[in-house]
C-alpha atoms as a PDB file:
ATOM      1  CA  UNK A   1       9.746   0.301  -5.741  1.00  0.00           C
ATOM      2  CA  UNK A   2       9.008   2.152  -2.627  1.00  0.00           C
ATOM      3  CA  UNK A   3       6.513   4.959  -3.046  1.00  0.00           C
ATOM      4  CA  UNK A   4       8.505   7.255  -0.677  1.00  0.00           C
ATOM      5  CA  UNK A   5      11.151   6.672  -3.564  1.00  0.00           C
ATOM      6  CA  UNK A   6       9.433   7.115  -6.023  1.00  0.00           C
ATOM      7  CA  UNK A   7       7.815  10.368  -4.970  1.00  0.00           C
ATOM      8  CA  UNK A   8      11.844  12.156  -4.356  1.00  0.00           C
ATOM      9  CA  UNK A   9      12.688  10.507  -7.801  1.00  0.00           C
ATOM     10  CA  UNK A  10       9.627  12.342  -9.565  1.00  0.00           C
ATOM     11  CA  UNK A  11      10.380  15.657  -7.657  1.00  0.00           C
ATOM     12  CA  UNK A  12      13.818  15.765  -8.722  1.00  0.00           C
ATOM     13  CA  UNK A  13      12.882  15.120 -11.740  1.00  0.00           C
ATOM     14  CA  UNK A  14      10.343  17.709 -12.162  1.00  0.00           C
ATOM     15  CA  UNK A  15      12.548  20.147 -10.544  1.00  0.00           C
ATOM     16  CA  UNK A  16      15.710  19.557 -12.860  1.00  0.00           C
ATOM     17  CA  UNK A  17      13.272  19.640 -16.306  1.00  0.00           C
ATOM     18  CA  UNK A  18      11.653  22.788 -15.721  1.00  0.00           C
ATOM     19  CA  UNK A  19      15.342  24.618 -14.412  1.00  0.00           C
ATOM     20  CA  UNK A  20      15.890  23.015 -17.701  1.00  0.00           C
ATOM     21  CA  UNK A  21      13.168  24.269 -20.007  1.00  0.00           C
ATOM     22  CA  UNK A  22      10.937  21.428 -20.283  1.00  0.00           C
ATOM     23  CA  UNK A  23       7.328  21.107 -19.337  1.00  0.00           C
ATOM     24  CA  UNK A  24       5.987  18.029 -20.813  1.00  0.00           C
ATOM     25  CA  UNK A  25       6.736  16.045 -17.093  1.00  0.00           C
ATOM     26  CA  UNK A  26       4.414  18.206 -16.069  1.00  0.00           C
ATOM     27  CA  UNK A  27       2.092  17.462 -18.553  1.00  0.00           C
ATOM     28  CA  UNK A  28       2.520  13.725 -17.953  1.00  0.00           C
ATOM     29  CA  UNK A  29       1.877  14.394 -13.928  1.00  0.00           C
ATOM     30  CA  UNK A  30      -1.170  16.318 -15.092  1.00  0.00           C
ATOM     31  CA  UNK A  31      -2.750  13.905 -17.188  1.00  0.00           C
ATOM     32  CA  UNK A  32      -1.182  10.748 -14.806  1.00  0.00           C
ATOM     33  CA  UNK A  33      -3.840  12.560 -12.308  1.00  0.00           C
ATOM     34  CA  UNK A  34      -6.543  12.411 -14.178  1.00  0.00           C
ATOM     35  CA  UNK A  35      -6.784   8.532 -14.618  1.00  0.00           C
ATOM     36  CA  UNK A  36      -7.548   7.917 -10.573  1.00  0.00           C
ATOM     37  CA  UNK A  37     -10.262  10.416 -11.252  1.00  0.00           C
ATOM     38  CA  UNK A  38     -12.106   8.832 -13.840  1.00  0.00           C
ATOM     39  CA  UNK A  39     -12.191   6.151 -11.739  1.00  0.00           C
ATOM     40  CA  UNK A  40     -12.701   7.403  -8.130  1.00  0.00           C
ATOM     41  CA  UNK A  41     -15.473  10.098  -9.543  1.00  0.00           C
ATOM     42  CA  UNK A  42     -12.971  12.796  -7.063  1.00  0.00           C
ATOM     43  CA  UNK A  43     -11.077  15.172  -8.002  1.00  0.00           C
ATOM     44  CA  UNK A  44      -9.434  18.442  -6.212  1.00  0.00           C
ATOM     45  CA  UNK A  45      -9.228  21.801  -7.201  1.00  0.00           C
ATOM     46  CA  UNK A  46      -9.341  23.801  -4.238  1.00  0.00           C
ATOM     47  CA  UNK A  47     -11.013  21.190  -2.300  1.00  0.00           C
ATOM     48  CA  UNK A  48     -12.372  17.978  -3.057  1.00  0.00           C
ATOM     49  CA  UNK A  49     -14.833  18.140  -6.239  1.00  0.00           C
ATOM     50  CA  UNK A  50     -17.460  14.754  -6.705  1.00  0.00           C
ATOM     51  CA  UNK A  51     -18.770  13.297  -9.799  1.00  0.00           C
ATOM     52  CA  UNK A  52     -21.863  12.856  -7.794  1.00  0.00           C
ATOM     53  CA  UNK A  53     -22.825  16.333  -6.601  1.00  0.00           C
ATOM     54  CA  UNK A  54     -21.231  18.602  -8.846  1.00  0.00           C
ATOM     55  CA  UNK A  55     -20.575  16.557 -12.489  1.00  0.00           C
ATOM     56  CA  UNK A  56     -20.087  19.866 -14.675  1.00  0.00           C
ATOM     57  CA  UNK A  57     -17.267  21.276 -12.408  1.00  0.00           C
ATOM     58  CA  UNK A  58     -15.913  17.564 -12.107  1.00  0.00           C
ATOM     59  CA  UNK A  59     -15.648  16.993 -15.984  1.00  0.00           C
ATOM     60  CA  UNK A  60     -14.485  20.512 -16.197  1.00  0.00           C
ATOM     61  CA  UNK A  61     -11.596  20.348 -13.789  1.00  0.00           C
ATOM     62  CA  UNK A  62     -10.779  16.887 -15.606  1.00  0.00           C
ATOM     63  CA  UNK A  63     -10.913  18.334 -19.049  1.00  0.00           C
ATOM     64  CA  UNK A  64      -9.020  21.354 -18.060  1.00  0.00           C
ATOM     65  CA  UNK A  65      -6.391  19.066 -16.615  1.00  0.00           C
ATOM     66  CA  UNK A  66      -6.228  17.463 -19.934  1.00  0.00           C
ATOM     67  CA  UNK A  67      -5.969  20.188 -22.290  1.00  0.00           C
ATOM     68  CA  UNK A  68      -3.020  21.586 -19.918  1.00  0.00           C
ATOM     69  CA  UNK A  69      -1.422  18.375 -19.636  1.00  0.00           C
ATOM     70  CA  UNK A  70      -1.289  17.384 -23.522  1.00  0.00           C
ATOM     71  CA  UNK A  71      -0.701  21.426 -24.102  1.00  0.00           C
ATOM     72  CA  UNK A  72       2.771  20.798 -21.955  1.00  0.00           C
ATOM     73  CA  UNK A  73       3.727  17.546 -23.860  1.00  0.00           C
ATOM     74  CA  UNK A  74       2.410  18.916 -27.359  1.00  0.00           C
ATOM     75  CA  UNK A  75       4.573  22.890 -27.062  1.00  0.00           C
ATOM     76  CA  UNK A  76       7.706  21.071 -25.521  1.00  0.00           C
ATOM     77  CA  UNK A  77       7.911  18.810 -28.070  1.00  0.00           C
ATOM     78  CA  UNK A  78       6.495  20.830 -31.116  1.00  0.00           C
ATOM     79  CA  UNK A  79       7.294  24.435 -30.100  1.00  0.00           C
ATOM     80  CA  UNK A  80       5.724  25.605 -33.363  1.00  0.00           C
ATOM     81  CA  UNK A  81       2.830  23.960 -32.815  1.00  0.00           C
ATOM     82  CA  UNK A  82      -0.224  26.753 -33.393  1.00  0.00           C
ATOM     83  CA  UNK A  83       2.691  28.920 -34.162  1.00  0.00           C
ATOM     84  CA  UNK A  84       3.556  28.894 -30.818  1.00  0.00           C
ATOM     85  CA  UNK A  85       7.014  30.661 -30.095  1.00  0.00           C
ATOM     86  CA  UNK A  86       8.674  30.063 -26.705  1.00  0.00           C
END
């Protein structure tokens, strides 16, 4: 598939879950982000954060990145999950 296409598909996408209600895409973009991290030893916050100079904001970034991502998927799925109510 092209990428081009790929990238409107997913932006639609994202666009019509949240008008929607639902967050967990997100949550899957979120953690789908994190796997080229692991790898690369990048990721970006504001700018670009390296494994190699700065490993507790790196692992931070790519835990926080986790928790938000599998927080989407887990409260759109299980909205009383933790007795969470929206």
């Amino acid at each position: 598939m092209n990428m081009r296409v790929l990238n409107y598909s997913t932006f639609v996408a994202l666009m019509v879950s949240t008008a929607l209600g639902y967050q967990f895409l997100w949550g899957v973009l979120f953690l789908y982000w994190t796997v080229p991290n692991f790898y690369s030893g990048h990721a970006f916050l504001v700018s670009d954060v390296r494994r190699d100079e700065d490993p507790v904001l790196f692992w931070s970034v790519q835990g926080a990145w986790c928790v938000l991502g599998l927080s989407l998927i887990v409260f759109d799925f299980f909205p009383n999950f933790l007795g969470a109510s929206w």
